[in-house]
C-alpha atoms as a PDB file:
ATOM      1  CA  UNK A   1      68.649 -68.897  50.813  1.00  0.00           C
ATOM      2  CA  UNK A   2      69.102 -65.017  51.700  1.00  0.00           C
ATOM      3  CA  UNK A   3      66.836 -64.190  55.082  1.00  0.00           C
ATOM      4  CA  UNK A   4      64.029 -61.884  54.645  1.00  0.00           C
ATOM      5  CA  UNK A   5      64.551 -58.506  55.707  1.00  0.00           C
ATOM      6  CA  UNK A   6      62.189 -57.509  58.737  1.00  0.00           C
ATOM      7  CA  UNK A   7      61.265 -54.069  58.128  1.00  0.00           C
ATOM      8  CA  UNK A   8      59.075 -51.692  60.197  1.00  0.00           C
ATOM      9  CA  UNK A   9      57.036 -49.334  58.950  1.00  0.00           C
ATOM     10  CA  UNK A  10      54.949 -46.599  60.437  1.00  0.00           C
ATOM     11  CA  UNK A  11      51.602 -45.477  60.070  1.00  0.00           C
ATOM     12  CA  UNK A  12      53.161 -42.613  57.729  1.00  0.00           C
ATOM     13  CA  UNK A  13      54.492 -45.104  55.066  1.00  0.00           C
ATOM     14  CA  UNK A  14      50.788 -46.550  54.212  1.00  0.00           C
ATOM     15  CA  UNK A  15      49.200 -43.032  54.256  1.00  0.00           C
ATOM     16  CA  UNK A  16      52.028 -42.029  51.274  1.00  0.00           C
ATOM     17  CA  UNK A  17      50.343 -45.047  49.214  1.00  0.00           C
ATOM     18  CA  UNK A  18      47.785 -42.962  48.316  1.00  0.00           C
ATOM     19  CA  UNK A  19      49.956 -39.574  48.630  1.00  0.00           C
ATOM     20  CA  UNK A  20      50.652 -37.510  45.617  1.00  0.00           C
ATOM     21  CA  UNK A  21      54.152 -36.585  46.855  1.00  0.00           C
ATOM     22  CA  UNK A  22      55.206 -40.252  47.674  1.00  0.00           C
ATOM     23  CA  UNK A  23      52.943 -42.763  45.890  1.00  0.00           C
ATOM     24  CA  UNK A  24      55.647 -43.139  43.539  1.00  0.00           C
ATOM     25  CA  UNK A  25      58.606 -44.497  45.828  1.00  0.00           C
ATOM     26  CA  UNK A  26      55.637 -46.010  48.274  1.00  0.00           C
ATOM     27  CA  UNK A  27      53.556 -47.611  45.708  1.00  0.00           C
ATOM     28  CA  UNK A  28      56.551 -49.950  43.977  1.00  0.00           C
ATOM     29  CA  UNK A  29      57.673 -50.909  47.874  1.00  0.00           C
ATOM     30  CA  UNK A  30      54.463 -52.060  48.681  1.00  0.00           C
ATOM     31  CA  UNK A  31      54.377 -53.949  45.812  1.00  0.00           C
ATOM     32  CA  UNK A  32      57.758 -55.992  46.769  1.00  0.00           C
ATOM     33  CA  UNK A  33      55.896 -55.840  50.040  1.00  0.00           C
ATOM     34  CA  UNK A  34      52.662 -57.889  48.549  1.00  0.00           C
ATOM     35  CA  UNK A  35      55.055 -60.331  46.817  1.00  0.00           C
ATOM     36  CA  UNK A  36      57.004 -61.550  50.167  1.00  0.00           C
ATOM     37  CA  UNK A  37      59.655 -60.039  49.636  1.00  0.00           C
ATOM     38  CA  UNK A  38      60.143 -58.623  53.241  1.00  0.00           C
ATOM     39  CA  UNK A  39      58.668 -59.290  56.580  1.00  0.00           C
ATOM     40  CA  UNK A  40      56.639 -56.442  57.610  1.00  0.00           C
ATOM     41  CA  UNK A  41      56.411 -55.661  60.998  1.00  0.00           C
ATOM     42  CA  UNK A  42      53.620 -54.223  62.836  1.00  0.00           C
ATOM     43  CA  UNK A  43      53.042 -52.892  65.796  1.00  0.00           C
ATOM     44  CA  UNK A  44      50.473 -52.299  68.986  1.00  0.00           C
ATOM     45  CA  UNK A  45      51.302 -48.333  68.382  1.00  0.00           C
ATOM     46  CA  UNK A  46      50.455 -48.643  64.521  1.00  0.00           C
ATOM     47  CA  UNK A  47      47.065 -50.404  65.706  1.00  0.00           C
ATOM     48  CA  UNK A  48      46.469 -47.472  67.776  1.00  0.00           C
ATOM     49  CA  UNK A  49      47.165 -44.837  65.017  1.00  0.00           C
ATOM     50  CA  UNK A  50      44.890 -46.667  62.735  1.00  0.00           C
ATOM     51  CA  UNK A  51      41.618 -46.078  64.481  1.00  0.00           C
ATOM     52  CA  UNK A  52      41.519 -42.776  63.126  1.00  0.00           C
ATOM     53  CA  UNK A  53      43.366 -43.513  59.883  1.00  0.00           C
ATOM     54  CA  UNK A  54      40.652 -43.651  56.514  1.00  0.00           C
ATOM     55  CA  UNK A  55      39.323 -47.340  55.603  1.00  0.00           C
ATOM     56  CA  UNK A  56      41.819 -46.897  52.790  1.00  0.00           C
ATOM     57  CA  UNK A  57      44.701 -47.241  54.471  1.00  0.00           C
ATOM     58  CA  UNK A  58      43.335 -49.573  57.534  1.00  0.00           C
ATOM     59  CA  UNK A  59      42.361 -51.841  54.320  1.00  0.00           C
ATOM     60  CA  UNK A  60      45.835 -51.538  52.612  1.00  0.00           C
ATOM     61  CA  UNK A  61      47.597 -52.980  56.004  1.00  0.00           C
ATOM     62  CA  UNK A  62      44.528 -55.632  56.687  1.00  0.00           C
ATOM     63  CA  UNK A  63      44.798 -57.336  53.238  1.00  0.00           C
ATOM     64  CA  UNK A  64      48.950 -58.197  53.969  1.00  0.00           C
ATOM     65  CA  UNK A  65      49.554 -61.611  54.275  1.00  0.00           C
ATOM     66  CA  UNK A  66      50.306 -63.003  57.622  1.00  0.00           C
ATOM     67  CA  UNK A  67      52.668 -65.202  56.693  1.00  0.00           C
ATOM     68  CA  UNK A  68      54.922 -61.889  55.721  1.00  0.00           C
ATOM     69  CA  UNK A  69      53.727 -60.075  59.173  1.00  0.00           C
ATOM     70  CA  UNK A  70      55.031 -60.152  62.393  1.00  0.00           C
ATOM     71  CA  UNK A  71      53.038 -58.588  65.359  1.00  0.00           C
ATOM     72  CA  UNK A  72      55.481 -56.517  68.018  1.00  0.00           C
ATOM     73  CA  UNK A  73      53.233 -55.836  71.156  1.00  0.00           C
ATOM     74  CA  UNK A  74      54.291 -53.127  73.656  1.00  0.00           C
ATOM     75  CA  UNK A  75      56.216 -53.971  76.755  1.00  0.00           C
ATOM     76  CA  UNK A  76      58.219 -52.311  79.632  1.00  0.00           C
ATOM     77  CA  UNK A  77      61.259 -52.435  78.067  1.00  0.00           C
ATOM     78  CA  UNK A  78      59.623 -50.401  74.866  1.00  0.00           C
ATOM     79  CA  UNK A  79      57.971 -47.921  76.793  1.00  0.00           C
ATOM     80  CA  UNK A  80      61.335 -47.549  79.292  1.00  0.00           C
ATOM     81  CA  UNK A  81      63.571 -46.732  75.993  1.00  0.00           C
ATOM     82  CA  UNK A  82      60.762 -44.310  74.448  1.00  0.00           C
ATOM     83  CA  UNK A  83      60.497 -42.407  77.340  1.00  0.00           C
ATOM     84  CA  UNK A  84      64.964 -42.318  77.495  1.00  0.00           C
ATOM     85  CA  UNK A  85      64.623 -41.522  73.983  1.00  0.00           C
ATOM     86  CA  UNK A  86      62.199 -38.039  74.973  1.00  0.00           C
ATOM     87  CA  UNK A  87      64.050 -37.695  78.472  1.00  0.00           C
ATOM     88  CA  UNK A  88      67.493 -37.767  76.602  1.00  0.00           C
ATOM     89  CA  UNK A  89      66.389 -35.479  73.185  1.00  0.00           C
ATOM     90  CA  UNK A  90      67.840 -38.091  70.823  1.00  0.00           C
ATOM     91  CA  UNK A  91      64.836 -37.807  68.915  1.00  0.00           C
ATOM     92  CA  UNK A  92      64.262 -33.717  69.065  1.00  0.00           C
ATOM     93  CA  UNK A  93      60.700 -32.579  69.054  1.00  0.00           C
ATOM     94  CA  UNK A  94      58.951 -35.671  68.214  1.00  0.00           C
ATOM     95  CA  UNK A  95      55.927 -37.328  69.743  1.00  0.00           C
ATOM     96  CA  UNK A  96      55.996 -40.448  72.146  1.00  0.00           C
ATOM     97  CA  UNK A  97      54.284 -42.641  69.757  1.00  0.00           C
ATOM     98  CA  UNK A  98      57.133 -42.101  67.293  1.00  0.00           C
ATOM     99  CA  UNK A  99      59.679 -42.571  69.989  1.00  0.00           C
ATOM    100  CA  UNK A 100      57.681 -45.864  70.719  1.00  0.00           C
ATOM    101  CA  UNK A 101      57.941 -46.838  67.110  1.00  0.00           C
ATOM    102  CA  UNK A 102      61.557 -46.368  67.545  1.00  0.00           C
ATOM    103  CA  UNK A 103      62.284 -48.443  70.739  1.00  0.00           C
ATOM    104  CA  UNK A 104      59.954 -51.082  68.721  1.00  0.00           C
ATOM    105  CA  UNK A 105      62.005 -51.267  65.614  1.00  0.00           C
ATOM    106  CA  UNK A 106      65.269 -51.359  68.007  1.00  0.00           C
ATOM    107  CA  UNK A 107      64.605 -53.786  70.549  1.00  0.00           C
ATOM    108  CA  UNK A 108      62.836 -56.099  68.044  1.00  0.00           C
ATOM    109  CA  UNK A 109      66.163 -56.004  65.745  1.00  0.00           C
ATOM    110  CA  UNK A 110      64.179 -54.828  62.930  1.00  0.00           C
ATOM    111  CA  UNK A 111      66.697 -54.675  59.289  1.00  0.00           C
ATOM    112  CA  UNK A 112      65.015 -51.186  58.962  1.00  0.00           C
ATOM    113  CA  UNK A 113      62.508 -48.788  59.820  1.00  0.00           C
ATOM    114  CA  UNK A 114      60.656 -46.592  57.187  1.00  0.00           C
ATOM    115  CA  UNK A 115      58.425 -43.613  57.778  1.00  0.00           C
END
């Protein structure tokens, strides 16, 4: 049996559910999403993004099945490589909460990260 890809997504990818311009390639991914396919990971900095996020999208993320979730808090080690990643410009203009999503999807091994 093949291991399930663990994929992290940003807040960006569940807002384009319900975008015009990306619905179509977000849409059919959520639905391999919704049937198991892939473990989704989420994160503390996701969380945080969400408060201001519309119930749409806060409900979209809710209603995933824990059993295809894993939760990646924020540690030292996270917030050390985000703030490399700004120090060193590997990133370019980009905020620290991306950079954080980053260091997340690195140091937790994820398969992939999509934004």
């Amino acid at each position: 049996m093949n291991k399930k890809q663990r994929i992290y997504f940003d807040t960006s990818f569940f807002g384009g559910y319900f975008d015009n311009e990306f619905k179509e390639f977000t849409k059919p991914l959520f639905e391999r999403i919704t049937g198991g396919e892939f473990i989704v990971l989420l994160s503390a900095v996701l969380q945080r993004e969400l408060e201001h996020a519309p119930e749409k999208i806060v409900k979209l993320i809710t209603n995933l099945k824990s059993e295809y979730t894993e939760f990646l808090n924020v540690d030292d080690e996270a917030v050390d490589l985000a703030t490399e990643y700004i120090m060193e410009k590997v990133v370019g203009q980009t905020s620290y909460a991306d950079c954080l999503h980053i260091a997340l999807t690195t140091i937790n091994r994820a398969d992939l990260l999509v934004s």
